[in-house]
N, C-alpha and C. Protein backbone atom coordinates (compact mmCIF):
# COMPACT_ATOMS: atom_id res chain seq x y z
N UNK A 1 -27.81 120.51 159.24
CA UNK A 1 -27.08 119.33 158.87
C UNK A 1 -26.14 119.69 157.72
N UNK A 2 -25.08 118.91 158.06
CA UNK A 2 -23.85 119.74 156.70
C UNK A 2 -24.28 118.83 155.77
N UNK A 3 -23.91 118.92 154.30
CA UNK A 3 -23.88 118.06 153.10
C UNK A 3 -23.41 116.53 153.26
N UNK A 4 -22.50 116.98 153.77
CA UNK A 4 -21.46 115.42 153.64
C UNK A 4 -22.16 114.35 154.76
N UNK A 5 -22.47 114.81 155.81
CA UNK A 5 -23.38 114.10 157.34
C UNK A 5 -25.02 113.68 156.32
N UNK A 6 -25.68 114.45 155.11
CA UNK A 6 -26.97 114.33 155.01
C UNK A 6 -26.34 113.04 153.51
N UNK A 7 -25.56 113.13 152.89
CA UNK A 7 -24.71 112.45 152.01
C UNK A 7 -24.98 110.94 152.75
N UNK A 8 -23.99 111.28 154.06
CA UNK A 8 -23.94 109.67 154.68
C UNK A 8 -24.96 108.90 155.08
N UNK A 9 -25.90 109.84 155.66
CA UNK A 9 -27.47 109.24 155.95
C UNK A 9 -28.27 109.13 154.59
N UNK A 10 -27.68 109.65 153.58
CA UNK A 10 -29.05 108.73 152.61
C UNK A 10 -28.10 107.82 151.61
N UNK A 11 -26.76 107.43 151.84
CA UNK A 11 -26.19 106.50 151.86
C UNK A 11 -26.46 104.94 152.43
N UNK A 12 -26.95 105.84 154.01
CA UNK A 12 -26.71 104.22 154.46
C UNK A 12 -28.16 103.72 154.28
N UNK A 13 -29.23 105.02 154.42
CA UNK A 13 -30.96 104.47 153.95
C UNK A 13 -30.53 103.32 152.58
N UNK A 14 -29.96 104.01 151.59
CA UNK A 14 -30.07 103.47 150.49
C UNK A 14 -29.71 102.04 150.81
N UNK A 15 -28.66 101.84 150.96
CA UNK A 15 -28.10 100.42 151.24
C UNK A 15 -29.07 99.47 152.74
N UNK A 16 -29.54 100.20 153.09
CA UNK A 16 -30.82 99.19 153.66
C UNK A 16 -31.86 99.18 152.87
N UNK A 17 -32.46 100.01 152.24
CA UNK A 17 -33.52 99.57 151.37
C UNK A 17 -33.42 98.79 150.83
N UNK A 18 -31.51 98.80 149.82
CA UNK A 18 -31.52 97.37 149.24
C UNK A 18 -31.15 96.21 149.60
N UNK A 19 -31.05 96.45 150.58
CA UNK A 19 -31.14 94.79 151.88
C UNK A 19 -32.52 94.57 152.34
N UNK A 20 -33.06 95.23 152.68
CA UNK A 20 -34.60 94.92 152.90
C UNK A 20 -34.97 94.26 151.46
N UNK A 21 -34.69 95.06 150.38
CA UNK A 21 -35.06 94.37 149.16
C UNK A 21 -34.67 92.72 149.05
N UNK A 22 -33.15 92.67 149.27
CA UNK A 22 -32.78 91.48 149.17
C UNK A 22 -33.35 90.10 150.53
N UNK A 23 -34.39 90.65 151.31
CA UNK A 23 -35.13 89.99 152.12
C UNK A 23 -36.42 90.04 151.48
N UNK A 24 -36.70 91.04 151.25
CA UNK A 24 -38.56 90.50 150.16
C UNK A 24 -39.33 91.35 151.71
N UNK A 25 -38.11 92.46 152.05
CA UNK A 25 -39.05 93.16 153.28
C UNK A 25 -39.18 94.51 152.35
N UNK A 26 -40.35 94.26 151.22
CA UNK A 26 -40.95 95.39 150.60
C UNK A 26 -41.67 97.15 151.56
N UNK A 27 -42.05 96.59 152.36
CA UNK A 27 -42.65 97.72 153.20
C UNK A 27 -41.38 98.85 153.65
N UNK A 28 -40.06 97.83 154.33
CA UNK A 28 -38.98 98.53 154.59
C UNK A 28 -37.47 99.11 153.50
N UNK A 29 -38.48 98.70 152.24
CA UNK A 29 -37.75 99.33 151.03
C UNK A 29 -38.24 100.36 150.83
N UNK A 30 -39.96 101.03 151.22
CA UNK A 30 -40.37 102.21 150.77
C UNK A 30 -40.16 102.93 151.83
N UNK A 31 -39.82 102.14 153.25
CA UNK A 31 -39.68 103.05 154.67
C UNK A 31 -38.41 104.04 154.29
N UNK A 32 -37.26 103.09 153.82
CA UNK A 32 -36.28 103.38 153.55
C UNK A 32 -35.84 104.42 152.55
N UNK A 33 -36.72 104.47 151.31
CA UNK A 33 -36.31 105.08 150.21
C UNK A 33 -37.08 106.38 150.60
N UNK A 34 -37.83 106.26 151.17
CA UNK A 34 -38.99 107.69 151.96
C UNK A 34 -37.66 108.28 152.69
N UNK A 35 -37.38 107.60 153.59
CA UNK A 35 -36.44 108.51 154.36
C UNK A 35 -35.08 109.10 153.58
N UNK A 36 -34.47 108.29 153.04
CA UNK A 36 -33.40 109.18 151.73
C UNK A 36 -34.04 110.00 151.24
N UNK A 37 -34.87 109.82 150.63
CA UNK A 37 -35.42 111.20 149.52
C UNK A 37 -35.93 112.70 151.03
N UNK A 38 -36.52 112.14 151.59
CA UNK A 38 -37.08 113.12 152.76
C UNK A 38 -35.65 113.91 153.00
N UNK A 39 -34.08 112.93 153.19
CA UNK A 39 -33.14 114.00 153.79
C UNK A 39 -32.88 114.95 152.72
N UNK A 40 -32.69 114.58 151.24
CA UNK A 40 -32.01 115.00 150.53
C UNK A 40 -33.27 116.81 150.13
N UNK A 41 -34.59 116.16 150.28
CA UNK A 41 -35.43 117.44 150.43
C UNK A 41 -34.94 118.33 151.77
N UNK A 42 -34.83 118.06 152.92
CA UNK A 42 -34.42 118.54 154.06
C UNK A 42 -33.06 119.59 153.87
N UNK A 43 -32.24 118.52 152.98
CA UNK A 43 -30.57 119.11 153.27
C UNK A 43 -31.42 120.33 152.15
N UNK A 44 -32.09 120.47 151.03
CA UNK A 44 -32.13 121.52 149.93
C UNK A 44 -33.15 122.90 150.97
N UNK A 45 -34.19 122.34 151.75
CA UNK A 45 -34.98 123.46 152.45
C UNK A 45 -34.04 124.17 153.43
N UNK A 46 -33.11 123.39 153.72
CA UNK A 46 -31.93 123.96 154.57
C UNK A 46 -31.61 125.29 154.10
N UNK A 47 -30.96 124.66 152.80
CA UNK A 47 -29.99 125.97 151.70
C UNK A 47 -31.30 127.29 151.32
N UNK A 48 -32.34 126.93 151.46
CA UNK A 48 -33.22 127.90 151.07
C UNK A 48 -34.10 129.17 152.01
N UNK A 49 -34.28 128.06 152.94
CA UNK A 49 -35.29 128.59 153.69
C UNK A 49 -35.10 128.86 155.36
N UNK A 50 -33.38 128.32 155.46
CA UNK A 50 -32.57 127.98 157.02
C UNK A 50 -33.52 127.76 157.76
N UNK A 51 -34.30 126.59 156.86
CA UNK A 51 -35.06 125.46 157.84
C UNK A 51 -35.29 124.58 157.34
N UNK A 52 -35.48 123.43 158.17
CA UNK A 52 -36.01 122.27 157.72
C UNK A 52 -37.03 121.52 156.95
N UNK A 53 -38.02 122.72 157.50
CA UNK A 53 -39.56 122.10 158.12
C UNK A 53 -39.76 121.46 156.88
N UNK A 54 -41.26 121.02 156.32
CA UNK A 54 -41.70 120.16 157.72
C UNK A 54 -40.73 118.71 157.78
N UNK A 55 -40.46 118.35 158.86
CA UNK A 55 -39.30 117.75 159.54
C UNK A 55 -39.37 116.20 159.11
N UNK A 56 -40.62 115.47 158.53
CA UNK A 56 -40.44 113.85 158.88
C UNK A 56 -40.56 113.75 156.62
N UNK A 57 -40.13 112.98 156.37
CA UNK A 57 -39.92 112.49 154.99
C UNK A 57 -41.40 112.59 154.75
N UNK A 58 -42.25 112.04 154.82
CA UNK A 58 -43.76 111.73 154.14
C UNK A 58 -44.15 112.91 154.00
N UNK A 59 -44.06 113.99 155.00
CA UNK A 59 -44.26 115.71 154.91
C UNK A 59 -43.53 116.45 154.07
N UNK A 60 -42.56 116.05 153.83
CA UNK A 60 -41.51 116.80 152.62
C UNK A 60 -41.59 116.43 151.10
N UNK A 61 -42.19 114.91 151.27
CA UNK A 61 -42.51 114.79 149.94
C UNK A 61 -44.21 114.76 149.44
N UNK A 62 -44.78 115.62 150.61
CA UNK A 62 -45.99 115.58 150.27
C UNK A 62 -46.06 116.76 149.60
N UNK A 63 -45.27 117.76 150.25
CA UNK A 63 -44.83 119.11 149.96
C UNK A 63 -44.39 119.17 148.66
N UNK A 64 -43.48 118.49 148.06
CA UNK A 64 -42.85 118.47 147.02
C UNK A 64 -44.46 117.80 145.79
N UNK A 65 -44.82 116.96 145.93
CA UNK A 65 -46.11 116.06 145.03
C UNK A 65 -47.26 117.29 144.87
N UNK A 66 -47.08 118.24 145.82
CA UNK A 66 -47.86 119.51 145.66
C UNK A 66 -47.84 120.42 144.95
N UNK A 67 -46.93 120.65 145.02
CA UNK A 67 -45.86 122.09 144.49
C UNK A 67 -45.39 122.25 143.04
N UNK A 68 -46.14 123.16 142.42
CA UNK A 68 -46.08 122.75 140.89
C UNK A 68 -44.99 123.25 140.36
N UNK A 69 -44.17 124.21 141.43
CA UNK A 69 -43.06 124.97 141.22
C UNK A 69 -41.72 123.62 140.77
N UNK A 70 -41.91 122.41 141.01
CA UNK A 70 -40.72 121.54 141.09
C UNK A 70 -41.29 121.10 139.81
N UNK A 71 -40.32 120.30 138.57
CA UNK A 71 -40.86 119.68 137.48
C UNK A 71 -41.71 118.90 137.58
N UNK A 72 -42.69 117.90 136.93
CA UNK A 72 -43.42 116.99 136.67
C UNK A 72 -42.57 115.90 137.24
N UNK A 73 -41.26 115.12 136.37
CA UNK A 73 -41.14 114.10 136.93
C UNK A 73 -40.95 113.82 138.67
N UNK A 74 -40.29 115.09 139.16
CA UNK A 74 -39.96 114.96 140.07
C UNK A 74 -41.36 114.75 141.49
N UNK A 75 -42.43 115.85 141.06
CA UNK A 75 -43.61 115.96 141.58
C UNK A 75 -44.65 114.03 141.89
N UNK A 76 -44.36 113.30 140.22
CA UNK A 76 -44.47 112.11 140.33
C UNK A 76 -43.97 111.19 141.16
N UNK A 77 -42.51 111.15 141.20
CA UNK A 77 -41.96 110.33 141.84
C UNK A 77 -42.23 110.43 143.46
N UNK A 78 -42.44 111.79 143.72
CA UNK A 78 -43.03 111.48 145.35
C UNK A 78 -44.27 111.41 145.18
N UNK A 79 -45.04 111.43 144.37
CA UNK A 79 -46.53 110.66 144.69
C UNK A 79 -46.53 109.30 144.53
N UNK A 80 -45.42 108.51 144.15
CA UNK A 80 -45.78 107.22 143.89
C UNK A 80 -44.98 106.84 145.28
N UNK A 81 -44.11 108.14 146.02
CA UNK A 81 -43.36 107.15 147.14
C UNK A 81 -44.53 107.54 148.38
N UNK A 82 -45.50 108.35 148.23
CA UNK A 82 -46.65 108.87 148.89
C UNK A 82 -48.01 107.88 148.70
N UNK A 83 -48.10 107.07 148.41
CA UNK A 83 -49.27 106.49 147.45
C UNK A 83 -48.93 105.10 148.65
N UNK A 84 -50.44 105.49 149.03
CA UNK A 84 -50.28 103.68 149.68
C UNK A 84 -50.59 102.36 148.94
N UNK A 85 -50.17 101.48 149.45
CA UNK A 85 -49.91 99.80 148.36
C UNK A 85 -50.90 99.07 149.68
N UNK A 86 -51.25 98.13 148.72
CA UNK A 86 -51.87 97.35 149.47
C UNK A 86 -50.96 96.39 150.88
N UNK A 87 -51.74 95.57 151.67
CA UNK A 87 -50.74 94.47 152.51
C UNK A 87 -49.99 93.84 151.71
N UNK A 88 -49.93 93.79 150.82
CA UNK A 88 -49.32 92.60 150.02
C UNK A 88 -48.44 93.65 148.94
N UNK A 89 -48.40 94.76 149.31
CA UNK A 89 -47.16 95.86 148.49
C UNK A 89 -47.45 95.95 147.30
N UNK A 90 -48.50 95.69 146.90
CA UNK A 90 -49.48 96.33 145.33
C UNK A 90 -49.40 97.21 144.96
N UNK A 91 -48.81 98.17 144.47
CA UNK A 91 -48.75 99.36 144.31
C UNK A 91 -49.20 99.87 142.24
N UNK A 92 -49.96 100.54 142.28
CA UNK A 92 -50.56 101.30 141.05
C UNK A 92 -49.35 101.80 140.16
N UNK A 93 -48.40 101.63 140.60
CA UNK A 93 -47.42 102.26 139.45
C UNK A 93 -46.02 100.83 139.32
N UNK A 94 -45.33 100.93 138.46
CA UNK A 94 -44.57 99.95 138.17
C UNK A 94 -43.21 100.19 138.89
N UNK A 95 -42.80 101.05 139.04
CA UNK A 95 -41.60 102.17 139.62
C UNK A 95 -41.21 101.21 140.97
N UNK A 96 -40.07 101.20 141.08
CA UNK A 96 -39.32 101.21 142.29
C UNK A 96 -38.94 101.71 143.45
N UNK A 97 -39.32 101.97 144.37
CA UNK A 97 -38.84 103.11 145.33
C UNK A 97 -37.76 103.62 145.49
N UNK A 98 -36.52 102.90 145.41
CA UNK A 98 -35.47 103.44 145.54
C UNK A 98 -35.06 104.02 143.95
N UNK A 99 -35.64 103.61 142.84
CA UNK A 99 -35.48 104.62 141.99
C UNK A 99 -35.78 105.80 141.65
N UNK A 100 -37.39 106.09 142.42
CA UNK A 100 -38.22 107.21 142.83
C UNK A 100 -37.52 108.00 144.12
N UNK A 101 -36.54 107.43 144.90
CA UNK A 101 -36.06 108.17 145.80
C UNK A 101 -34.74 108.38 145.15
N UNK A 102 -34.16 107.99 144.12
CA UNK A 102 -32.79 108.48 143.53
C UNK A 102 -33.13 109.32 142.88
N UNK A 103 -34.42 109.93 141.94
CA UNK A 103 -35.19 111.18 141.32
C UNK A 103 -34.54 111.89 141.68
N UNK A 104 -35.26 111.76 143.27
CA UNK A 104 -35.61 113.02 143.99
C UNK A 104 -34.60 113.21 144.60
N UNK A 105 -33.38 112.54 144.45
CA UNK A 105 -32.22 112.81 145.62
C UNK A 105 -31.34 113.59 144.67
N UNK A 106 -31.52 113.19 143.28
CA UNK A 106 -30.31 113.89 142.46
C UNK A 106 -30.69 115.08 142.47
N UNK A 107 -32.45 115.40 142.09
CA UNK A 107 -32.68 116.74 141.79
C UNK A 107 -32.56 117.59 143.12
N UNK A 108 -32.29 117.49 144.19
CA UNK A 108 -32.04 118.13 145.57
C UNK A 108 -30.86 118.16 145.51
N UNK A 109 -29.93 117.02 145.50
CA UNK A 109 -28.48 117.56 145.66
C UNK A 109 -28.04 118.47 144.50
N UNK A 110 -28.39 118.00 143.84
CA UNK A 110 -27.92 119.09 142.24
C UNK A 110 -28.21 120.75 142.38
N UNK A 111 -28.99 121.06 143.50
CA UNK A 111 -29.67 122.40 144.03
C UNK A 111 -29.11 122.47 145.03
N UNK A 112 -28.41 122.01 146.29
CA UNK A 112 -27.97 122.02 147.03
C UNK A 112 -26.12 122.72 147.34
């Protein structure tokens, strides 16, 4: 995937997350902000490793919440977009998803 094509797709995630937001469809704000942060990990394993793997967002940032090689904040922010919430979108940390997926999108493109 080129830069500018992985650019546009976590463009347009973003701007549905915050329409889901502006519906109170919480579940499809973290669907959403999972999948931006997942490309922007994707487009960086690209530049590194001329691969993807592993291929679906929840796997890339499980990868990343693992990996002590990436800083602290960044390691956080995908455990809180990894971290399940209750039915009612309860979640243990105060954080935003799409701010936890802008983390992780700057520190990938900034490497990219």
């Amino acid at each position: 995937m080129t830069k500018e094509l992985a650019l546009a797709e976590i463009e347009q995630e973003l701007i549905a997350a915050r329409q889901a937001g502006e519906r109170s469809n919480e579940g499809m704000v973290r669907v959403c902000a999972r999948r931006a942060a997942g490309l922007a990990i994707g487009l960086w394993l690209e530049t590194q490793q001329g691969s993807n793997k592993p291929v679906d967002a929840m796997s890339r940032l499980k990868l990343v919440q693992s990996d002590d090689a990436f800083p602290q904040p960044i390691r956080e922010a995908a455990r809180r977009l990894t971290t399940k919430v209750t039915p009612e979108f309860i979640s243990p940390f105060s954080t935003h998803p799409v701010d936890d997926a802008t983390i992780i999108i700057n520190y990938f493109l900034e490497r990219t």
